[in-house]
Protein backbone atom coordinates (compact mmCIF):
# COMPACT_ATOMS: atom_id res chain seq x y z
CA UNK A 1 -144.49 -143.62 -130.24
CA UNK A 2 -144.49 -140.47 -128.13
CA UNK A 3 -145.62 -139.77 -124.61
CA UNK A 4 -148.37 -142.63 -125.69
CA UNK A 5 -148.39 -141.09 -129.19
CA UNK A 6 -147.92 -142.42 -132.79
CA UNK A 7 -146.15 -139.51 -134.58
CA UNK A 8 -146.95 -141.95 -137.81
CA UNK A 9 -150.99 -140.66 -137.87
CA UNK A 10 -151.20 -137.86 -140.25
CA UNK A 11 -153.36 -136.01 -137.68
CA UNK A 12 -150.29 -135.83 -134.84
CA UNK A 13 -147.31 -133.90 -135.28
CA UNK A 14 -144.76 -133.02 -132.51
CA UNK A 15 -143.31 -129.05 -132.39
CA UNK A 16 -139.56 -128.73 -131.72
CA UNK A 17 -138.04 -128.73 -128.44
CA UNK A 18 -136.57 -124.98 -128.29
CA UNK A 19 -138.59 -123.15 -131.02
CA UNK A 20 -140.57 -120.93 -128.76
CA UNK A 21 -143.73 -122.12 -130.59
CA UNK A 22 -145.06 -125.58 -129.02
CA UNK A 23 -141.54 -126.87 -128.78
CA UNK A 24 -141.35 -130.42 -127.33
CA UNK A 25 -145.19 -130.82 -127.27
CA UNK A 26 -147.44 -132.85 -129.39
CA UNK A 27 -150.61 -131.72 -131.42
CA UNK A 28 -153.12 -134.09 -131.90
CA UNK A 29 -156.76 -133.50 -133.97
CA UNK A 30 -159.59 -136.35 -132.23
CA UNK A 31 -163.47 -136.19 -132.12
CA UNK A 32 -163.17 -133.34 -134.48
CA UNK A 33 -161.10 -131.13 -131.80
CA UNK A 34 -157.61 -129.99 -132.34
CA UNK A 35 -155.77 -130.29 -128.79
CA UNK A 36 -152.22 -129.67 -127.48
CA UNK A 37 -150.86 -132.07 -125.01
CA UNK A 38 -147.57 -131.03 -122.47
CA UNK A 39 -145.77 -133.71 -121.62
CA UNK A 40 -144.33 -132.08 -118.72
CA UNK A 41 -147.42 -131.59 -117.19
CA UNK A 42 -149.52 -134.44 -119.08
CA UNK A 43 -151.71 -132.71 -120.09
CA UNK A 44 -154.01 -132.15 -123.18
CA UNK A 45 -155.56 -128.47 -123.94
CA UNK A 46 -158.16 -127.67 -126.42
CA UNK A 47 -157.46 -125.16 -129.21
CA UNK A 48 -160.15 -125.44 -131.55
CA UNK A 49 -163.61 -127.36 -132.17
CA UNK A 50 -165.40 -128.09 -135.26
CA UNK A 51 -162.99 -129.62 -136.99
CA UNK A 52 -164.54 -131.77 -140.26
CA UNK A 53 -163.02 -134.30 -141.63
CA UNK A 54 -159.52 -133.55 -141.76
CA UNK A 55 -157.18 -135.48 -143.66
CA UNK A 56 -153.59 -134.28 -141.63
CA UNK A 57 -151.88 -131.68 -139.70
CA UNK A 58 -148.80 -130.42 -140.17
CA UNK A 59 -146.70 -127.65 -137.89
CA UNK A 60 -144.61 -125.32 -139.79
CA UNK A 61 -142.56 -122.98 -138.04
CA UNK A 62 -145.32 -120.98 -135.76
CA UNK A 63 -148.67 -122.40 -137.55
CA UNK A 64 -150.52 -125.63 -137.32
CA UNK A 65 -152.09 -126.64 -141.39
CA UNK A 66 -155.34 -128.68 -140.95
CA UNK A 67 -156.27 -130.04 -144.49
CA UNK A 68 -159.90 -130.72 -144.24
CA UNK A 69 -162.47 -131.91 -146.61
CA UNK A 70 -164.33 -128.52 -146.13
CA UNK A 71 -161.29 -126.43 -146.46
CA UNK A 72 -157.46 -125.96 -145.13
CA UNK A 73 -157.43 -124.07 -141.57
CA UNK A 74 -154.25 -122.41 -140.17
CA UNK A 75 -154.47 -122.04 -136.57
CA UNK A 76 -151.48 -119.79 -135.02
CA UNK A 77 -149.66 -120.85 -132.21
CA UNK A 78 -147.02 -118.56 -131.79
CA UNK A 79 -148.64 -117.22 -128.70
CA UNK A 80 -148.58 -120.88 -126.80
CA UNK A 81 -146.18 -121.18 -124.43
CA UNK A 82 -144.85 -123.84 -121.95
CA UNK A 83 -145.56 -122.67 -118.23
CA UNK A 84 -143.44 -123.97 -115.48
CA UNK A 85 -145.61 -124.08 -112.29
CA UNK A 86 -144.20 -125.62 -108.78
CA UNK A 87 -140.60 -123.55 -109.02
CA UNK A 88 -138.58 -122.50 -106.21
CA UNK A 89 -135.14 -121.12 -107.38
CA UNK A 90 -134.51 -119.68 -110.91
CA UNK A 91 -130.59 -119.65 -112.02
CA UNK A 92 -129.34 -116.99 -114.41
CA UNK A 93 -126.28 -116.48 -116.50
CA UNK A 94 -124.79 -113.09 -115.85
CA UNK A 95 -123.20 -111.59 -118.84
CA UNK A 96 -125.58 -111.83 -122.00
CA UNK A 97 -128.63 -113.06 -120.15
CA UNK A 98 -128.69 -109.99 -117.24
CA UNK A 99 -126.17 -107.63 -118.30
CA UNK A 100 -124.25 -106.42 -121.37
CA UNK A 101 -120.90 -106.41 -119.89
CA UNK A 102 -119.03 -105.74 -123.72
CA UNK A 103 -118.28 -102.42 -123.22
CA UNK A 104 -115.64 -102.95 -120.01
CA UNK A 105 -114.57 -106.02 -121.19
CA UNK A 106 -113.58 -104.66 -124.18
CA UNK A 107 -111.81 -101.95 -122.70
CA UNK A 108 -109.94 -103.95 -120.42
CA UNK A 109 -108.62 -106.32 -123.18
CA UNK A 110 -107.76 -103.99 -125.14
CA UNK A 111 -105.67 -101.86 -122.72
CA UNK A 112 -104.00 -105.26 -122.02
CA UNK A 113 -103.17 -105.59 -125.59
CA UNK A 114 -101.50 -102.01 -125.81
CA UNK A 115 -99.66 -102.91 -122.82
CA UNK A 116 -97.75 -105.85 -124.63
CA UNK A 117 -97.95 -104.28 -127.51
CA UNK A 118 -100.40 -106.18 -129.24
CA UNK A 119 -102.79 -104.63 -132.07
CA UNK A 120 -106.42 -103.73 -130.28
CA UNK A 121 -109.53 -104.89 -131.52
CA UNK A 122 -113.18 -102.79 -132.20
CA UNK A 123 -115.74 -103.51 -129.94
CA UNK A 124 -118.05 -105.69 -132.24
CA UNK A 125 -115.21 -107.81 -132.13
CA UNK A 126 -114.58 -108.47 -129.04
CA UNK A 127 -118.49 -108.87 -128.79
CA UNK A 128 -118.11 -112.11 -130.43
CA UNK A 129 -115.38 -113.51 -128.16
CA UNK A 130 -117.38 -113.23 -125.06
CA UNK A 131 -119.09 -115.74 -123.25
CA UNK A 132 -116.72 -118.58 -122.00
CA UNK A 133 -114.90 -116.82 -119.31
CA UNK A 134 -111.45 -114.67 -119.04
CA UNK A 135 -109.50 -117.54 -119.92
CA UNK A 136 -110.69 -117.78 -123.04
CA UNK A 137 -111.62 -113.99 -123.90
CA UNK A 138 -108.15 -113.14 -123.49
CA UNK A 139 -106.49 -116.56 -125.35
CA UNK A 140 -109.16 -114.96 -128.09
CA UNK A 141 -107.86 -111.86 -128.05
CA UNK A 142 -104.32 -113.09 -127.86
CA UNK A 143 -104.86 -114.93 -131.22
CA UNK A 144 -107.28 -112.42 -132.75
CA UNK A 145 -110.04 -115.45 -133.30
CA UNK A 146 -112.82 -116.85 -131.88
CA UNK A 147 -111.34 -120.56 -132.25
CA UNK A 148 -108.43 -121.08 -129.64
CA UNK A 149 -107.15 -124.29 -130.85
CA UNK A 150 -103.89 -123.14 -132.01
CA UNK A 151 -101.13 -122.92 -129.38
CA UNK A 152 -99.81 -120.08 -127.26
CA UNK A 153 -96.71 -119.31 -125.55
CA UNK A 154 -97.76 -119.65 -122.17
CA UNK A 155 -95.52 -117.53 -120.58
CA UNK A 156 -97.42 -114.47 -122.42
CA UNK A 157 -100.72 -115.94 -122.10
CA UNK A 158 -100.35 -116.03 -118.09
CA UNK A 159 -98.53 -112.85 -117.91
CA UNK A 160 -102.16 -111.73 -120.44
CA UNK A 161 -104.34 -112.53 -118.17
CA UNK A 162 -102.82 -111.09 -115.60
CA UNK A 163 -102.91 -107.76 -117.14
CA UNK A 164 -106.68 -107.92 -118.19
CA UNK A 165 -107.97 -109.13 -114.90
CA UNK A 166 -106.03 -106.11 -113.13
CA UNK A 167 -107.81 -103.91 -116.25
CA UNK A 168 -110.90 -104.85 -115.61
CA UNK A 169 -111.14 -104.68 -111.88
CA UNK A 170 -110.56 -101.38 -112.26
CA UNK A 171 -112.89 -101.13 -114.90
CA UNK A 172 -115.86 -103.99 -114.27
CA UNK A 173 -119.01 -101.62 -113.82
CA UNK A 174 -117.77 -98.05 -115.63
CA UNK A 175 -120.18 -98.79 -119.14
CA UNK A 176 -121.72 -102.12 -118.25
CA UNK A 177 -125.62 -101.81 -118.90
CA UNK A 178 -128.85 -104.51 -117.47
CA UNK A 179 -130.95 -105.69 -120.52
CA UNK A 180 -134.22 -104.25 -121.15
CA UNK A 181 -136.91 -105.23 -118.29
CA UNK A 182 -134.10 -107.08 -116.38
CA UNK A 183 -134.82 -105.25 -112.86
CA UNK A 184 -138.40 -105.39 -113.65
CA UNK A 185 -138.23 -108.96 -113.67
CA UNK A 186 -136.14 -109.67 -110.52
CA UNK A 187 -138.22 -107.07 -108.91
CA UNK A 188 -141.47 -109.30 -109.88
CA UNK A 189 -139.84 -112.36 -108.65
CA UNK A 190 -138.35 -111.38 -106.11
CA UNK A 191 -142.10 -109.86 -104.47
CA UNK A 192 -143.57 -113.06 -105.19
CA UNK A 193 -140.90 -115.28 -103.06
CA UNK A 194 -138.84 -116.69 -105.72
CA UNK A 195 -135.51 -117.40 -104.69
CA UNK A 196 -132.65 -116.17 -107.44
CA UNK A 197 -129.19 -117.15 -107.73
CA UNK A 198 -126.01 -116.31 -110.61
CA UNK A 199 -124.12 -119.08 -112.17
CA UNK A 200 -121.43 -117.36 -113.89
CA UNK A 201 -118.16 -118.13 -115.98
CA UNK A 202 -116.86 -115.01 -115.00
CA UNK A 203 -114.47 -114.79 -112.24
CA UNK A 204 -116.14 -114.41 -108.57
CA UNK A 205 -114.45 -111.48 -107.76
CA UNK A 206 -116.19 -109.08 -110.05
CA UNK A 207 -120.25 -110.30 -109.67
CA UNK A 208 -120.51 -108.46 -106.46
CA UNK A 209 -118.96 -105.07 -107.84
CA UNK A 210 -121.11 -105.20 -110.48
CA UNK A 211 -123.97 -106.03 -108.98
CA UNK A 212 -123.70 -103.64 -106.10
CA UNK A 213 -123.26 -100.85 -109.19
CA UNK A 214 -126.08 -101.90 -111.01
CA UNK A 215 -128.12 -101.80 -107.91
CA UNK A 216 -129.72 -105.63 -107.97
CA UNK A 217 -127.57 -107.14 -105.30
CA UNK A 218 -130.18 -107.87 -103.09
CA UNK A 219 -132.23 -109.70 -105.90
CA UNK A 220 -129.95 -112.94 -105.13
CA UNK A 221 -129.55 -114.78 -102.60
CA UNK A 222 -126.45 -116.63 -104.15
CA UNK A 223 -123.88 -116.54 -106.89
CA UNK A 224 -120.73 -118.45 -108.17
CA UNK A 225 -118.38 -118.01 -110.37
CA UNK A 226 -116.17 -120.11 -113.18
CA UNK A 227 -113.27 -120.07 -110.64
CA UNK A 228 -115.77 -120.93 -107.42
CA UNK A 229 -115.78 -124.92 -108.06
CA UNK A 230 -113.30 -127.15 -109.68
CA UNK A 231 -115.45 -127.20 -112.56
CA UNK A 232 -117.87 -124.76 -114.65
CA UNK A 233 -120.75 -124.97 -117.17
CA UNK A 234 -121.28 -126.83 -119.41
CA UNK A 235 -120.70 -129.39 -116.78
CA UNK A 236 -123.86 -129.75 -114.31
CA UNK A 237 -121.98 -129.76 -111.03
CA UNK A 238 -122.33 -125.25 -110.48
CA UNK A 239 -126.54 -126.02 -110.93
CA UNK A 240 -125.96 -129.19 -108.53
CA UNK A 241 -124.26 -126.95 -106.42
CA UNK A 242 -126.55 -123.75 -106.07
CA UNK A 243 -129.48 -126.48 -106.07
CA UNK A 244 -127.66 -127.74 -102.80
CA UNK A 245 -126.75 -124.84 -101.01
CA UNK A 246 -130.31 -123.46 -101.12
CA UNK A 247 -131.59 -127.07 -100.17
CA UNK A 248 -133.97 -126.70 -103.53
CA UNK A 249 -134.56 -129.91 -105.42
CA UNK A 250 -133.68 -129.60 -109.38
CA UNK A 251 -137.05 -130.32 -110.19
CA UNK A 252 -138.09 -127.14 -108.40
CA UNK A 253 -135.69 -125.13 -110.19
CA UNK A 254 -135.10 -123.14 -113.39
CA UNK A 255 -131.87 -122.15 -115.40
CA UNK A 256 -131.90 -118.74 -117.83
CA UNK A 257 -129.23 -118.33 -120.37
CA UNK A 258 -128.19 -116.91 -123.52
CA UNK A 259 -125.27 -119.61 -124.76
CA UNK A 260 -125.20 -123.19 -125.39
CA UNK A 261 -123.06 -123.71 -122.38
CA UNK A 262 -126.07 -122.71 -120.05
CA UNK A 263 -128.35 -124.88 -121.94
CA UNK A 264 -125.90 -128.18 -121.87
CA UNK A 265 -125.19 -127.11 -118.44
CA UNK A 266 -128.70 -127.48 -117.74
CA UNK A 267 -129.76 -130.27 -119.64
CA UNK A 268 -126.99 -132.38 -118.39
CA UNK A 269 -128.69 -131.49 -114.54
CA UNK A 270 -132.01 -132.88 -115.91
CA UNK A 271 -133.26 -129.00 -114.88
CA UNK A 272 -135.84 -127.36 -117.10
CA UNK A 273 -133.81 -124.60 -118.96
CA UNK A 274 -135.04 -121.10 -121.04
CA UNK A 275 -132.29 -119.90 -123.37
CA UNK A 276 -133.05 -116.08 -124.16
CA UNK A 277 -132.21 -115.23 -128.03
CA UNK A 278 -130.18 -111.82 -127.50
CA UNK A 279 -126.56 -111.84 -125.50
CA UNK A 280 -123.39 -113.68 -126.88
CA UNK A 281 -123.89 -117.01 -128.18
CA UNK A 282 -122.01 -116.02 -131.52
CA UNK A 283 -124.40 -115.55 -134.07
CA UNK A 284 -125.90 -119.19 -133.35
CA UNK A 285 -129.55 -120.44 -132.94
CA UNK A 286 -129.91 -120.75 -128.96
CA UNK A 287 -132.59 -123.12 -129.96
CA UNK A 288 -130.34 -125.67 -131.74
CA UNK A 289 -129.22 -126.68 -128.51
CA UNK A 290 -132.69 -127.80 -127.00
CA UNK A 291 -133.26 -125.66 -124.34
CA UNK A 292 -137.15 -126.16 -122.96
CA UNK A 293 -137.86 -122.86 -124.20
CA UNK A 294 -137.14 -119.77 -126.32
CA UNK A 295 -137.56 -116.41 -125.11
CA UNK A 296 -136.99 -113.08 -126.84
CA UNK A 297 -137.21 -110.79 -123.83
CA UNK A 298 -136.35 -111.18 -119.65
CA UNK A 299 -139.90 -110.03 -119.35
CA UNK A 300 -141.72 -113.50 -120.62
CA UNK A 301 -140.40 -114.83 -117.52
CA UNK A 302 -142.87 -113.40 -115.70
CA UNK A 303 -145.81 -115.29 -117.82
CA UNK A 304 -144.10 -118.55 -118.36
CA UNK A 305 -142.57 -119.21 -114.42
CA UNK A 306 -145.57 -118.99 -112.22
């Protein structure tokens, strides 16, 4: 049983959490009507009438299959999605979810590497290293892979990072770019009295300079870095925290990310989460790690969060 229903019945299926096409909710066929029920907001829509006789429903990727005595009916659902009503405060993730920030960082690294005479890396590369912070970019870089489980001297890691953070402060906002629709969006929620804050892996220092270059400082009325608390996502605690400096419950608020660390983050806070499917979460399915919802574009945030 589910939310009150048997998934058993051959006329009751359940979509998957994080598909962007009914994900998490629960379609049901009774009296002849196909409906959709949200268990966030309990509630049951209609989507079609005059169904006869059918024998079961099945969801496959963004379609619903009715097989019916009279005939099999497809019905479409890949324009349904989850609305979150009664927000306050929507969180974003910074580099991959607002910004492409590649370009600089690659830069930066790799004038680091020439300066301890290390071999530089393209900047598809170094695309697929970003994500986790400068910690880990540069132990990347320093071992030319995205898995940093082998060891490193940590004299020359320290002396690394060093380098690469003085790079890039020089360097933070020279070909760093917003996504697509990005100010549009801010813009829109910002008119409409939403507040909007930055949770960030990236060290504090540079979110202002880039912001302030980018022009959407005053979009947000709060933002942290990986090095503002003792710990960062995927632990809960920088959501807890923004959640409590703006006095907004975690029910009233939203997270927005592009890598599985914003979506455990999240889910670990108990806070309803969309994971966008561009930015840097190497090559992987954002949906694979259950975010509430899948977006394709900054803009849908306007029709989803209202």
């Amino acid at each position: 049983m589910s939310h009150g229903f048997d998934l058993s019945s051959p006329l009751v299926c359940e979509g998957i959490v994080g598909d962007g096409c009914g994900g998490g909710r629960i379609f049901f066929v009774k009296d002849d009507t196909l409906f959709v029920h949200d268990p966030l907001t309990s509630s049951d829509t209609l989507l079609l009438k005059g169904i006869s006789n059918a024998k079961t429903l099945q969801k496959k990727a963004c379609r619903l299959y009715l097989e019916c005595e009279d005939g099999d009916i497809v019905f479409d659902i890949s324009l349904l999605k989850r609305v979150f009503s009664d927000k306050k405060l929507i969180i974003y993730d910074f580099d991959g979810t607002l910004i492409d920030s590649v370009p600089d960082l690659a830069l930066a690294l790799n004038l680091m590497l020439k300066d301890i005479s290390c071999s530089t890396y393209e900047e598809d590369t170094i695309r697929t290293w970003v994500g986790n912070g400068a910690q880990t970019l540069v132990k990347r870089a320093l071992l030319g892979s995205v898995d940093t489980d082998r060891d490193i001297d940590s004299e020359l890691f320290e002396k690394a990072l060093e380098i690469f953070l003085k790079h890039y402060e020089k360097n933070a906002c020279v070909a760093t770019t917003i996504y697509p629709d990005v100010k549009e969006t801010l813009e829109s929620f910002y008119k409409d009295g939403y507040k909007q804050a930055i949770v960030t892996n990236k060290p504090y220092k540079f979110i202002q300079p880039i912001l302030k270059g980018l022009e959407i400082e005053h979009y947000f009325e709060y933002y942290i870095g990986g090095d503002s608390l003792e710990l960062k996502k995927p632990s809960p605690e920088p959501l807890y925290h923004v959640c409590k400096k703006l006095d907004i419950d975690v029910a009233k608020s939203i997270m927005v990310g592009d890598s599985k660390n914003d979506i455990i983050s999240a889910n670990s806070a108990k806070m309803d989460v969309v994971g966008v499917s561009y930015g840097y979460n190497y090559g992987e399915d954002i949906g694979v790690h259950k975010p509430s919802i899948v977006i394709d574009g900054i803009k849908e945030l306007v029709d989803i969060v209202v």
